[in-house]
N, C-alpha and C. Protein backbone atom coordinates (compact mmCIF):
# COMPACT_ATOMS: atom_id res chain seq x y z
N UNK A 1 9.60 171.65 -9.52
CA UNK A 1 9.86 172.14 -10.86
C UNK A 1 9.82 173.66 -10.83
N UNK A 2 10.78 174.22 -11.41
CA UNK A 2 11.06 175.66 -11.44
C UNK A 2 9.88 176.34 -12.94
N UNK A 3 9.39 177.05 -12.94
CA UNK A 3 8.71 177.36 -13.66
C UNK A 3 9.58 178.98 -14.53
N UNK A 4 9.74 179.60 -13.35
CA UNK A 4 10.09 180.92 -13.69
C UNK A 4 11.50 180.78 -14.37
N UNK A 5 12.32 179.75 -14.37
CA UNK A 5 13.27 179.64 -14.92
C UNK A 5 14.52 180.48 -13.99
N UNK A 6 15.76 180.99 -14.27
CA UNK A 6 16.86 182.10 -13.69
C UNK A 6 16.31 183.62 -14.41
N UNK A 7 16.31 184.63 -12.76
CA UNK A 7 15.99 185.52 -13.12
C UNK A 7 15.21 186.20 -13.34
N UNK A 8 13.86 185.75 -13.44
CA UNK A 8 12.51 185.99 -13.89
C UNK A 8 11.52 186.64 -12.64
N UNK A 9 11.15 187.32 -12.95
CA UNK A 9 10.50 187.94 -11.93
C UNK A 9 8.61 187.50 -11.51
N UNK A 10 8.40 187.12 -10.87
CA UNK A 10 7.41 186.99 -10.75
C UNK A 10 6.00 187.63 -10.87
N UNK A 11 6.48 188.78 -10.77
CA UNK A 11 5.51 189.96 -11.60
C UNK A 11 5.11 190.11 -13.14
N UNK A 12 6.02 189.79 -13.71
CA UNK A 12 6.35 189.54 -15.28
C UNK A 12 6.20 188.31 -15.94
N UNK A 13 5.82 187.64 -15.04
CA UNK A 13 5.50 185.92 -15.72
C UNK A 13 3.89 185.90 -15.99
N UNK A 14 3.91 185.11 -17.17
CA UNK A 14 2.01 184.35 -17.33
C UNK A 14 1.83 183.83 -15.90
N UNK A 15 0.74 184.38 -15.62
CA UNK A 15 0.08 183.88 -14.31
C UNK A 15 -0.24 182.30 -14.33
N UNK A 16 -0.86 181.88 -15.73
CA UNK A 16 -1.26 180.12 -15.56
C UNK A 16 -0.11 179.70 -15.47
N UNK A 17 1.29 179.73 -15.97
CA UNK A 17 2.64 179.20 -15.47
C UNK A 17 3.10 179.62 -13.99
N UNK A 18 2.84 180.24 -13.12
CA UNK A 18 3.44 180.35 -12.06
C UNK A 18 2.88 179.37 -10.80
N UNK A 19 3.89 179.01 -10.45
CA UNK A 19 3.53 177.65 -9.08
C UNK A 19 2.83 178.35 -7.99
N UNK A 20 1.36 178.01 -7.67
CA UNK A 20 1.01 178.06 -6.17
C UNK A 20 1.80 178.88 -5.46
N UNK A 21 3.10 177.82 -5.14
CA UNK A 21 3.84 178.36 -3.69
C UNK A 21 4.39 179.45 -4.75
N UNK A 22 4.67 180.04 -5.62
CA UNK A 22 5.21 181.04 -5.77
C UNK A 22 4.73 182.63 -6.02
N UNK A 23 3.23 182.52 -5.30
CA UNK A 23 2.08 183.54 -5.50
C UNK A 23 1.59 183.87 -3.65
N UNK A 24 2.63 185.54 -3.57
CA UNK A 24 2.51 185.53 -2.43
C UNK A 24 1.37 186.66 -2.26
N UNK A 25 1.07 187.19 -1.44
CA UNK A 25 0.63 188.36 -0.70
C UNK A 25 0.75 189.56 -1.87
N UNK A 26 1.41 189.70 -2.53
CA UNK A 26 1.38 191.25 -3.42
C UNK A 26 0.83 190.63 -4.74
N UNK A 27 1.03 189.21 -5.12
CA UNK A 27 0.34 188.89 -6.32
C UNK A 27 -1.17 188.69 -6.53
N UNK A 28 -1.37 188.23 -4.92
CA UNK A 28 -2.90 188.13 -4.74
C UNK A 28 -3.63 189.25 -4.41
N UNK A 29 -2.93 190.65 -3.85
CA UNK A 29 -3.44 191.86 -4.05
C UNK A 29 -3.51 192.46 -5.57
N UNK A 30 -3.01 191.88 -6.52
CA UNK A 30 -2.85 192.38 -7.57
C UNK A 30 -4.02 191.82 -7.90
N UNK A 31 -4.25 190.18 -8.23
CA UNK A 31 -5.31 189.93 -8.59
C UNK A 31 -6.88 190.34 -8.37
N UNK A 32 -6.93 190.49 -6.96
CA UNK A 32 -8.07 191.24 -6.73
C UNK A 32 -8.08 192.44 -6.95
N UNK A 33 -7.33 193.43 -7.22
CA UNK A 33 -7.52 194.84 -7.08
C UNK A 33 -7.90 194.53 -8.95
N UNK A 34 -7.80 193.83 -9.62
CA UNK A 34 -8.02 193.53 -11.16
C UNK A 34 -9.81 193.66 -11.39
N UNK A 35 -9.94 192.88 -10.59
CA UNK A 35 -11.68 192.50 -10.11
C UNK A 35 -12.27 194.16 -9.45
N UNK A 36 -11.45 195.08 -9.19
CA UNK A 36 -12.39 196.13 -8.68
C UNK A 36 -11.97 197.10 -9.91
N UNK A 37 -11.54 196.81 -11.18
CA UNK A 37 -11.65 197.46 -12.56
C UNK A 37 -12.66 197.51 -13.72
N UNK A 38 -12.50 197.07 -14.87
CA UNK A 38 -13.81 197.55 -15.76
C UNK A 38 -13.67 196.22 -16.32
N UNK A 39 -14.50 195.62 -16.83
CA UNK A 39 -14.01 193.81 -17.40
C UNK A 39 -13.04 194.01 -18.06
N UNK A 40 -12.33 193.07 -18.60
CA UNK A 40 -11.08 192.81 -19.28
C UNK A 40 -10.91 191.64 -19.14
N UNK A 41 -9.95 190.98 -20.42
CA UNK A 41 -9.25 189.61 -20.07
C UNK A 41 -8.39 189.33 -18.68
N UNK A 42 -7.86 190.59 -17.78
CA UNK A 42 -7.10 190.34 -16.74
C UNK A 42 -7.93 190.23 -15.66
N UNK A 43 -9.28 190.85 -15.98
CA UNK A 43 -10.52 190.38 -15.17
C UNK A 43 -11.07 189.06 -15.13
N UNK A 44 -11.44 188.54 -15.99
CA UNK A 44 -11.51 187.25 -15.85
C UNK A 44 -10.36 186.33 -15.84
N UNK A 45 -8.85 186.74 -16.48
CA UNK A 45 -8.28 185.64 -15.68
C UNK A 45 -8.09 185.78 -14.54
N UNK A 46 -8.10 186.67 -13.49
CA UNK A 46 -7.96 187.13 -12.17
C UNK A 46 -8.88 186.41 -11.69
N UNK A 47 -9.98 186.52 -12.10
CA UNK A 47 -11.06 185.74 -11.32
C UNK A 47 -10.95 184.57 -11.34
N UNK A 48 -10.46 184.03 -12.03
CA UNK A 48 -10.37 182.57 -12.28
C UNK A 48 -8.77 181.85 -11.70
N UNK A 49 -7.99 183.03 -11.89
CA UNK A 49 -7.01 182.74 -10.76
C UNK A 49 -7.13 182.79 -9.19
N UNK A 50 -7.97 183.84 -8.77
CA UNK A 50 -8.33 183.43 -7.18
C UNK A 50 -9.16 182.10 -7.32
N UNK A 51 -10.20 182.03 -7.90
CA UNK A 51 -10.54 180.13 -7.74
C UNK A 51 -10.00 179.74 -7.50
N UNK A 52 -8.41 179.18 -8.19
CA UNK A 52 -7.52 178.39 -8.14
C UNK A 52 -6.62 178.34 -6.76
N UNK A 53 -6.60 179.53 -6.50
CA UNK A 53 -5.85 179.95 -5.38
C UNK A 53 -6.59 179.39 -4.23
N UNK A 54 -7.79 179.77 -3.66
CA UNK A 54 -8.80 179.07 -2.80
C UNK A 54 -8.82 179.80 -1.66
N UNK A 55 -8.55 179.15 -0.72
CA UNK A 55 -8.30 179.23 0.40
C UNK A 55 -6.97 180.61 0.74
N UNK A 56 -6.21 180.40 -0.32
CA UNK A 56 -5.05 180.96 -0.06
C UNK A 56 -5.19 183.14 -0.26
N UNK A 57 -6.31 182.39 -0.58
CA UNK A 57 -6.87 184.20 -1.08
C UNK A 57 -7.99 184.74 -0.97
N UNK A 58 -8.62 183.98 0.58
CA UNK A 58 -9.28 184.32 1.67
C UNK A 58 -9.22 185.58 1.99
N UNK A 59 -8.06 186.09 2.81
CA UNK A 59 -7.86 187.18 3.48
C UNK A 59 -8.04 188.29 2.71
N UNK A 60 -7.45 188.50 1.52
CA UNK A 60 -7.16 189.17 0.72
C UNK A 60 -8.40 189.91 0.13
N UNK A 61 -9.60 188.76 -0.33
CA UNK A 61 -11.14 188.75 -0.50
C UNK A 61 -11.72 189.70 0.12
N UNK A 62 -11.33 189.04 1.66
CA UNK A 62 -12.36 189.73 2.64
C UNK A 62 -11.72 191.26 2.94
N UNK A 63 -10.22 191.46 2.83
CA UNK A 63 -10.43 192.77 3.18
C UNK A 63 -10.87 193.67 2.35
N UNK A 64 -10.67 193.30 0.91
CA UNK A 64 -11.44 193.98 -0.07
C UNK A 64 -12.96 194.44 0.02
N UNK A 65 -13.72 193.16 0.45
CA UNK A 65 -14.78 193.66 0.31
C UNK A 65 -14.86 194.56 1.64
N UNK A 66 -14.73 194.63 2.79
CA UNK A 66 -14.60 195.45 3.95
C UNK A 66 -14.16 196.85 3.56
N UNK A 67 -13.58 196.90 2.34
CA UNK A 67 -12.94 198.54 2.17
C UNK A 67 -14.07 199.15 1.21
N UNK A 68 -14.65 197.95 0.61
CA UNK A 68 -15.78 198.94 -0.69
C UNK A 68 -16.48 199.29 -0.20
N UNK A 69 -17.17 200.08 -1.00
CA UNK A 69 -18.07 201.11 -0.54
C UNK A 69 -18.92 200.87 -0.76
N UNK A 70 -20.61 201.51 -1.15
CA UNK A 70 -21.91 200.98 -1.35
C UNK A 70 -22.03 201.62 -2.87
N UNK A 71 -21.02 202.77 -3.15
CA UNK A 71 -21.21 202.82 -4.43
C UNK A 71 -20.65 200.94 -5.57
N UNK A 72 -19.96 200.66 -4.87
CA UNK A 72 -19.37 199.85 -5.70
C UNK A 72 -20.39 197.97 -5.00
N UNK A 73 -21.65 198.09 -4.94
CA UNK A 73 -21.97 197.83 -4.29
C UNK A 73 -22.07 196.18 -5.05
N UNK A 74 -22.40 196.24 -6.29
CA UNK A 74 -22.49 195.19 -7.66
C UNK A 74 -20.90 194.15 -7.12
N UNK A 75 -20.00 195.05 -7.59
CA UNK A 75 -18.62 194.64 -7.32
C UNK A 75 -18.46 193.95 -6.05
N UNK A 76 -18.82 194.21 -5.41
CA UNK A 76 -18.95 193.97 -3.70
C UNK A 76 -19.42 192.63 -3.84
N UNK A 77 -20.47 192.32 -4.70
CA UNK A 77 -21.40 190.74 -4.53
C UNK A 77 -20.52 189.91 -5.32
N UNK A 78 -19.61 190.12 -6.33
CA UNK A 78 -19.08 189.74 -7.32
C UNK A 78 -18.25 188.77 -6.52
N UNK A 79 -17.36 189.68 -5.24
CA UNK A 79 -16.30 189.19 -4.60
C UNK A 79 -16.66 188.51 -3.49
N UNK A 80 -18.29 189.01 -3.05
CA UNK A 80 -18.88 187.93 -2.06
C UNK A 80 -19.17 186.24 -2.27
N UNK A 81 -19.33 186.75 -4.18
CA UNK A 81 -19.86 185.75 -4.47
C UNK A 81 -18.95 184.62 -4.68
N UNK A 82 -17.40 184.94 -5.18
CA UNK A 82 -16.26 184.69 -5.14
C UNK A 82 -16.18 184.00 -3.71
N UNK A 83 -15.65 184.72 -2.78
CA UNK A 83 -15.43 184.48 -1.21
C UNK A 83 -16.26 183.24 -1.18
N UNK A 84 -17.51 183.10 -1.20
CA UNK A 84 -18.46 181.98 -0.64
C UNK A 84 -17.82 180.50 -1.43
N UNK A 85 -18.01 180.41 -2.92
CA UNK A 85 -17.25 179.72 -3.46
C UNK A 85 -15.91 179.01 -2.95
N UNK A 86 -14.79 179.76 -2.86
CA UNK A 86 -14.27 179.23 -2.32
C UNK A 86 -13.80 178.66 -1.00
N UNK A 87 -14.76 179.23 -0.16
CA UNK A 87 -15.06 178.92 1.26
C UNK A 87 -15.40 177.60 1.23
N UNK A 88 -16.84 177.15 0.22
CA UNK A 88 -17.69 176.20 0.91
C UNK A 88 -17.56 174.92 -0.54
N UNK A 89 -16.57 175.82 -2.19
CA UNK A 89 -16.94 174.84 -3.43
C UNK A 89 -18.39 175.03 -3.48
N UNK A 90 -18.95 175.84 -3.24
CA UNK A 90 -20.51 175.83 -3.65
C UNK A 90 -21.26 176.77 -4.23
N UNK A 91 -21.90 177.10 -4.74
CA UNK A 91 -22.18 178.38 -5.63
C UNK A 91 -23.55 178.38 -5.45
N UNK A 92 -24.63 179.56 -4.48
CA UNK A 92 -25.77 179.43 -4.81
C UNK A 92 -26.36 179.76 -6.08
N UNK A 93 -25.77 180.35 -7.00
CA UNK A 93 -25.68 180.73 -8.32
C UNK A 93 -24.29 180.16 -9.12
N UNK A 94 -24.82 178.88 -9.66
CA UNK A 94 -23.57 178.44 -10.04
C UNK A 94 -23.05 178.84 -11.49
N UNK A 95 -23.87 179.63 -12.36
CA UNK A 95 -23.01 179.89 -13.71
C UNK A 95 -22.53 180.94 -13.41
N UNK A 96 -22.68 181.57 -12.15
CA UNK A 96 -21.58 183.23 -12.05
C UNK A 96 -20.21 182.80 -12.47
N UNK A 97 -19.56 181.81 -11.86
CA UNK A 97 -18.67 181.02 -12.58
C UNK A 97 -18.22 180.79 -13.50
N UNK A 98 -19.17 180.64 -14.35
CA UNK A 98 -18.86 180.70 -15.87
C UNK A 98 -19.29 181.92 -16.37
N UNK A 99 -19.94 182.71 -15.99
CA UNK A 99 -19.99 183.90 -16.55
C UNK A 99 -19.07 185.00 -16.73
N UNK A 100 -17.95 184.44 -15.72
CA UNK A 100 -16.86 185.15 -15.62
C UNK A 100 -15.51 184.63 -15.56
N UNK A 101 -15.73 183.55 -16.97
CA UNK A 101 -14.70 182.76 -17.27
C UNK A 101 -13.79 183.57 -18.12
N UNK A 102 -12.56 183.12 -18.08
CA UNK A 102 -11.29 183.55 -19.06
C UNK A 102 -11.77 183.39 -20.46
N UNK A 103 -12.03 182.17 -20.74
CA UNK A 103 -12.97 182.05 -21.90
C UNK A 103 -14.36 182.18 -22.26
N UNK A 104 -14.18 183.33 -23.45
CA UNK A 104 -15.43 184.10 -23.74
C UNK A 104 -15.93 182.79 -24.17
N UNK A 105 -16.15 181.86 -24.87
CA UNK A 105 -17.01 180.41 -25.46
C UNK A 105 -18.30 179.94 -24.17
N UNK A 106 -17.42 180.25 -22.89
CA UNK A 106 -17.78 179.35 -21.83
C UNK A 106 -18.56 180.98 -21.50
N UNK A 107 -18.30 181.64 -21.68
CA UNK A 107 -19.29 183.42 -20.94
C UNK A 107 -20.25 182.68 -22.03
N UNK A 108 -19.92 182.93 -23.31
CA UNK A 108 -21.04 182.97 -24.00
C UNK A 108 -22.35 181.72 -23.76
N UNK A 109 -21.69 180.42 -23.46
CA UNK A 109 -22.40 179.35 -23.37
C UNK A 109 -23.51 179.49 -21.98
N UNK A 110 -22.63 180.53 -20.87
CA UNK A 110 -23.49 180.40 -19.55
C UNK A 110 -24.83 181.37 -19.73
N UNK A 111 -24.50 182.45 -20.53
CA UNK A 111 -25.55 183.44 -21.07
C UNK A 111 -26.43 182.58 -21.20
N UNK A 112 -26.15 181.76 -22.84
CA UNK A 112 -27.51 180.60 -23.20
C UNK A 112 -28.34 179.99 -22.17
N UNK A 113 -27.36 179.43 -21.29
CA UNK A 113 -27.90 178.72 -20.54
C UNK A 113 -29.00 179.50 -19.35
N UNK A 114 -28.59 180.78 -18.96
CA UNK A 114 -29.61 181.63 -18.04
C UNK A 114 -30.74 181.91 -19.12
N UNK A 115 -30.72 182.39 -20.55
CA UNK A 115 -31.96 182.44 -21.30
C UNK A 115 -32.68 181.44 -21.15
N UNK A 116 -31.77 180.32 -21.62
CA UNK A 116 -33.14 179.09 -21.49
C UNK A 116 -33.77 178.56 -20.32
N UNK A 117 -33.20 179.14 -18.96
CA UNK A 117 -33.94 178.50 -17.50
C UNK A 117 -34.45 180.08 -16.93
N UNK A 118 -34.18 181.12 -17.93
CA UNK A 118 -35.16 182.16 -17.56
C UNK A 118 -35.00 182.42 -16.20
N UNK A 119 -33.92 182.92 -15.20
CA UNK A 119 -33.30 183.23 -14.76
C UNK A 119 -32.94 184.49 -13.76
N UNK A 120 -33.87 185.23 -13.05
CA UNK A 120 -33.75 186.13 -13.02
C UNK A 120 -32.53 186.69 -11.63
N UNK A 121 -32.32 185.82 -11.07
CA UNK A 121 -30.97 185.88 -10.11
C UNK A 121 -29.82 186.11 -10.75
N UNK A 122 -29.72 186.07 -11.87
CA UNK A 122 -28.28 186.22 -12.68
C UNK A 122 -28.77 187.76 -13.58
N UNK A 123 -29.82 188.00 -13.37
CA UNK A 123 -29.59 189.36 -14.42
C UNK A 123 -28.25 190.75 -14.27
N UNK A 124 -28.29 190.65 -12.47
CA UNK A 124 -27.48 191.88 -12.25
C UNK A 124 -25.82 191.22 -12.80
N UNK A 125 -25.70 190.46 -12.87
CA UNK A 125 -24.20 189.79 -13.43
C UNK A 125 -24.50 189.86 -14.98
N UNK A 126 -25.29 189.82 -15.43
CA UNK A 126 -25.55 189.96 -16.90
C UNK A 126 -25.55 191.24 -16.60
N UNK A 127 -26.09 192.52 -16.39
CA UNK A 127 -25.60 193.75 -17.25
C UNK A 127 -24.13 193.80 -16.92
N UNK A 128 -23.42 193.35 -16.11
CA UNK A 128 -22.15 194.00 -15.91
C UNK A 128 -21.68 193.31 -16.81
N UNK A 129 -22.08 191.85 -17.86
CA UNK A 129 -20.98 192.03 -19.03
C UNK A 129 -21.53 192.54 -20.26
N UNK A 130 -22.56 193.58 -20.14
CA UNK A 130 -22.52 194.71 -21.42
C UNK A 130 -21.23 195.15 -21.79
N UNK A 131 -20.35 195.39 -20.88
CA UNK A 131 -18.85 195.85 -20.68
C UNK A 131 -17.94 194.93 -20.84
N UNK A 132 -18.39 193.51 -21.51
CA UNK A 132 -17.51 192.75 -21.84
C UNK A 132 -16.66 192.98 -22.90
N UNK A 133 -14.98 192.73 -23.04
CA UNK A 133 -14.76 193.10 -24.09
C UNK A 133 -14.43 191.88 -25.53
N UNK A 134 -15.22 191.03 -25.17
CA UNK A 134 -15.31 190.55 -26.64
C UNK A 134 -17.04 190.67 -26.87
N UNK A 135 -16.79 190.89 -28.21
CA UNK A 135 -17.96 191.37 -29.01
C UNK A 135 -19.42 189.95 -29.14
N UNK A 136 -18.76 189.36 -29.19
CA UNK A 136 -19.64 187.81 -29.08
C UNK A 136 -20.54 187.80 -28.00
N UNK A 137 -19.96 188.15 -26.93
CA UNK A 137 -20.28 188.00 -25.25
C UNK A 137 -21.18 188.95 -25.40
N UNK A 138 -20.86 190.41 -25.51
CA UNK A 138 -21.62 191.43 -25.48
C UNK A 138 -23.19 191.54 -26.44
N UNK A 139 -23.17 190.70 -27.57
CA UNK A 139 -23.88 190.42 -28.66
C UNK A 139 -25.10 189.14 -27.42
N UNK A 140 -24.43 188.26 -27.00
CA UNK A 140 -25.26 187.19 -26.61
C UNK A 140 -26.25 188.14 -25.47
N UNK A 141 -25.71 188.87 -24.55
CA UNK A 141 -26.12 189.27 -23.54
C UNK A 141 -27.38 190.10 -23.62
N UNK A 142 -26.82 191.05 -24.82
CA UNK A 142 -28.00 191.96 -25.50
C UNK A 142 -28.98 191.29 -26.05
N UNK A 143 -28.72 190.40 -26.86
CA UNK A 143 -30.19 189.38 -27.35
C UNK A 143 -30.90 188.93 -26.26
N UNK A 144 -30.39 188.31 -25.10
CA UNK A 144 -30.76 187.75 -23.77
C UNK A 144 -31.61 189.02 -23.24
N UNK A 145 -30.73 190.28 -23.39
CA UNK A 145 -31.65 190.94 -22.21
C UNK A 145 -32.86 191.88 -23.21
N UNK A 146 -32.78 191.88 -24.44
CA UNK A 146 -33.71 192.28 -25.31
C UNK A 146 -35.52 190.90 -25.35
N UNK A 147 -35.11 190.30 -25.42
CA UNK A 147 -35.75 188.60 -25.56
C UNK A 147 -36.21 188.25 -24.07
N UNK A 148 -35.82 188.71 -22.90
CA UNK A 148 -36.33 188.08 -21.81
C UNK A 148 -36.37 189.16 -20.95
N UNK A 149 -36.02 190.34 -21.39
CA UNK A 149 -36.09 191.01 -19.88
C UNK A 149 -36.31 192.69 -20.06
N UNK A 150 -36.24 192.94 -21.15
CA UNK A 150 -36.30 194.36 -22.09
C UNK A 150 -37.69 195.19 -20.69
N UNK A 151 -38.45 194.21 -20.60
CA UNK A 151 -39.65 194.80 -20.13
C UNK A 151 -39.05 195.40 -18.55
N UNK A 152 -38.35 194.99 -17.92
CA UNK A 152 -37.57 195.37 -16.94
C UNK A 152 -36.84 196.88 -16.74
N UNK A 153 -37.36 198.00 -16.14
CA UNK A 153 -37.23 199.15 -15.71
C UNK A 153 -35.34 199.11 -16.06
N UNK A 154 -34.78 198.63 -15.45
CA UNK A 154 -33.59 198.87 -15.39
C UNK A 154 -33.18 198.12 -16.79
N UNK A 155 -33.40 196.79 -17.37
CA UNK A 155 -32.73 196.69 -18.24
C UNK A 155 -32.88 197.54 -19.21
N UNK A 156 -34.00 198.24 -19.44
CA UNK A 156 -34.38 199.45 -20.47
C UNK A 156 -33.39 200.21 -20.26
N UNK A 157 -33.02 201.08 -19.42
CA UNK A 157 -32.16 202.10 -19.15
C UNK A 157 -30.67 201.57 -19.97
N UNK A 158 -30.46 200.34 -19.06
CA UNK A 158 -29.04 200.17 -19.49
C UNK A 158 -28.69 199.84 -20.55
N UNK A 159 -30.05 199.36 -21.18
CA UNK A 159 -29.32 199.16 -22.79
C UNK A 159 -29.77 200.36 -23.45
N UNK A 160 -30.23 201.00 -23.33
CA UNK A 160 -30.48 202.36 -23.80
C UNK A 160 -29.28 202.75 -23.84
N UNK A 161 -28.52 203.08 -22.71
CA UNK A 161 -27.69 204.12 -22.57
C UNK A 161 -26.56 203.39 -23.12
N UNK A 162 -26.23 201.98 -23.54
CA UNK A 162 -25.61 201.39 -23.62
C UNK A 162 -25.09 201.71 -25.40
N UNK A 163 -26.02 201.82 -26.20
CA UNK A 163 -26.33 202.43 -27.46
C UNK A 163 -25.07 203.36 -27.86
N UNK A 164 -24.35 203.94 -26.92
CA UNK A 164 -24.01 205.16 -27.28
C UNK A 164 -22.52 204.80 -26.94
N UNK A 165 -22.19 203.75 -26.14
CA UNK A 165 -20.92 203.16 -25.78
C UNK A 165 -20.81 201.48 -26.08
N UNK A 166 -21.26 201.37 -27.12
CA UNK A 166 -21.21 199.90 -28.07
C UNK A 166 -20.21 200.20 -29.16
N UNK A 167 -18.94 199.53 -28.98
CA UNK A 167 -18.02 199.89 -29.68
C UNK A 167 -18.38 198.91 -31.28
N UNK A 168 -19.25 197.98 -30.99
CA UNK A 168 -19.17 197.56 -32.57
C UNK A 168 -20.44 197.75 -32.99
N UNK A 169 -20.13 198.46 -34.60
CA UNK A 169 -21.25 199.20 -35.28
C UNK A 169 -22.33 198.54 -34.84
N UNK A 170 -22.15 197.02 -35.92
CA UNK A 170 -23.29 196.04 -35.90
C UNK A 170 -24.23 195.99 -34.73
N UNK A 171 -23.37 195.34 -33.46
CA UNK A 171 -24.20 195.85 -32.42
C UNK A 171 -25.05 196.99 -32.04
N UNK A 172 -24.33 197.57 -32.30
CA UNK A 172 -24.92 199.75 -31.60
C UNK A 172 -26.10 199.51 -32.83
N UNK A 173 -26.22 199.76 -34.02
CA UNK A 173 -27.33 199.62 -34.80
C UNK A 173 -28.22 198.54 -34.39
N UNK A 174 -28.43 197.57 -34.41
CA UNK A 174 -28.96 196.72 -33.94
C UNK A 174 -30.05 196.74 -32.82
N UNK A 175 -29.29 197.24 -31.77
CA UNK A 175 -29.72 197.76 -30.12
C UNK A 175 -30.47 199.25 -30.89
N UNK A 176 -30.08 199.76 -31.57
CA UNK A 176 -30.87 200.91 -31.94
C UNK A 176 -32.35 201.08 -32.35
N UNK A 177 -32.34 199.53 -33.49
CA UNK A 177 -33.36 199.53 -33.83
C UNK A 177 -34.39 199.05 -33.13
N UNK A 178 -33.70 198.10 -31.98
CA UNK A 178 -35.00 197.72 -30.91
C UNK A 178 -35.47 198.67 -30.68
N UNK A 179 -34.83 200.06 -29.90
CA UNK A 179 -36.17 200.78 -29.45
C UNK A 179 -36.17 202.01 -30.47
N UNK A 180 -36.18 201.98 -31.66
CA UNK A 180 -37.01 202.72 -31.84
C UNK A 180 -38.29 202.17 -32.51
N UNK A 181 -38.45 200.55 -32.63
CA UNK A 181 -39.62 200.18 -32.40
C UNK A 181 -40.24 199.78 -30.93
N UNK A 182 -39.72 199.96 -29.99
CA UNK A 182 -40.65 200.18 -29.34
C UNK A 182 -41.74 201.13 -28.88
C-alpha cells in the first residue's frame, strides 16, 4: 500500500503515515537529531517514532550518543535509555517511556504514577519536562517536585530558576508562592 500517494515527498509527509520501508537513513537522522533539541511535540513524536523503528535505528542511536559531549550529558541517558529499550524491549525504568510520550495525557499519567511509588530514579527525567510544552505536563511535574522532592538541593534550584521562564501566569505565581513561604 502506497501511503505517500504520486509525488509526495517523504520529508513532507506525517511521520505516523509513512511505511517502515519508506524511512531511510536521512529520516532517521532527522529523528534523532529532534531528541538532541528542547522538548517539543516533534520531540516526543520522534521519540516515539524511533521505538517504532527498533532495530532499524540502532546505528543511528549509537552514533549519536558517541558524538555528545558531557555537557549534554542528561540527553546522552535519554538516548541510552532509548538504545537499551530497543535493543532488549526492556526498560530498567519503565515509565521513561511514557514520560516521553506524544501524548501529554499519558506524560501526565506517568508523572502520577512516579509520585505515588515515590521514585527517585526518574527525578532527572522529571526536571527535563519543566520544559515541557504543554502546560498540564509542566503543572503535574511542579506539584510532583514541590510535594516530594522540593527538599532536594537541585530540585530547589531548578524550580527556582524555573519561576522566571514559566510561560503560564498561573503556574509562575503559584511556583512563586511556594518559596516565598519557605
Amino acid at each position: 500500500m502506497d501511503y505517500l500517494g504520486d509525488n509526495i515527498n517523504v520529508d513532507e509527509e506525517n511521520w505516523q503515515y509513512v511505511e517502515i520501508s519508506k524511512i531511510d537513513d536521512k529520516i532517521i537522522k532527522k529523528l534523532v537529531n529532534n531528541l538532541k533539541l528542547n522538548l517539543s511535540e516533534e520531540f516526543f513524536l520522534s521519540f516515539e517514532s524511533l521505538l517504532k523503528l527498533g532495530k532499524k535505528a540502532e546505528p543511528e542511536l549509537t552514533a549519536a550518543i558517541r558524538e555528545m559531549d558531557e555537557q549534554h550529558k542528561f540527553k546522552k541517558e535519554i538516548f541510552n535509555a532509548l538504545l537499551r529499550y530497543i535493543k532488549t524491549k526492556k526498560s530498567e525504568n519503565p515509565l521513561i517511556i511514557q514520560l516521553y510520550h506524544p501524548d501529554f495525557t499519558i506524560r501526565a499519567k506517568a508523572i502520577a504514577q512516579i509520585g505515588h511509588n515515590k521514585d527517585l530514579r526518574y527525578l532527572p527525567y522529571l526536571l527535563l519536562l519543566l520544559e515541557d510544552p504543554d502546560d498540564s505536563v509542566r503543572n503535574a511535574v511542579i506539584n510532583l517536585l514541590i510535594n516530594k522532592y522540593i527538599k532536594n538541593s537541585t530540585v530547589h534550584k531548578k524550580l527556582r530558576k524555573h519561576i522566571d521562564k514559566e510561560s503560564n501566569p498561573i503556574i509562575r505565581k503559584n511556583l512563586a508562592k511556594v518559596f516565598e513561604e519557605l
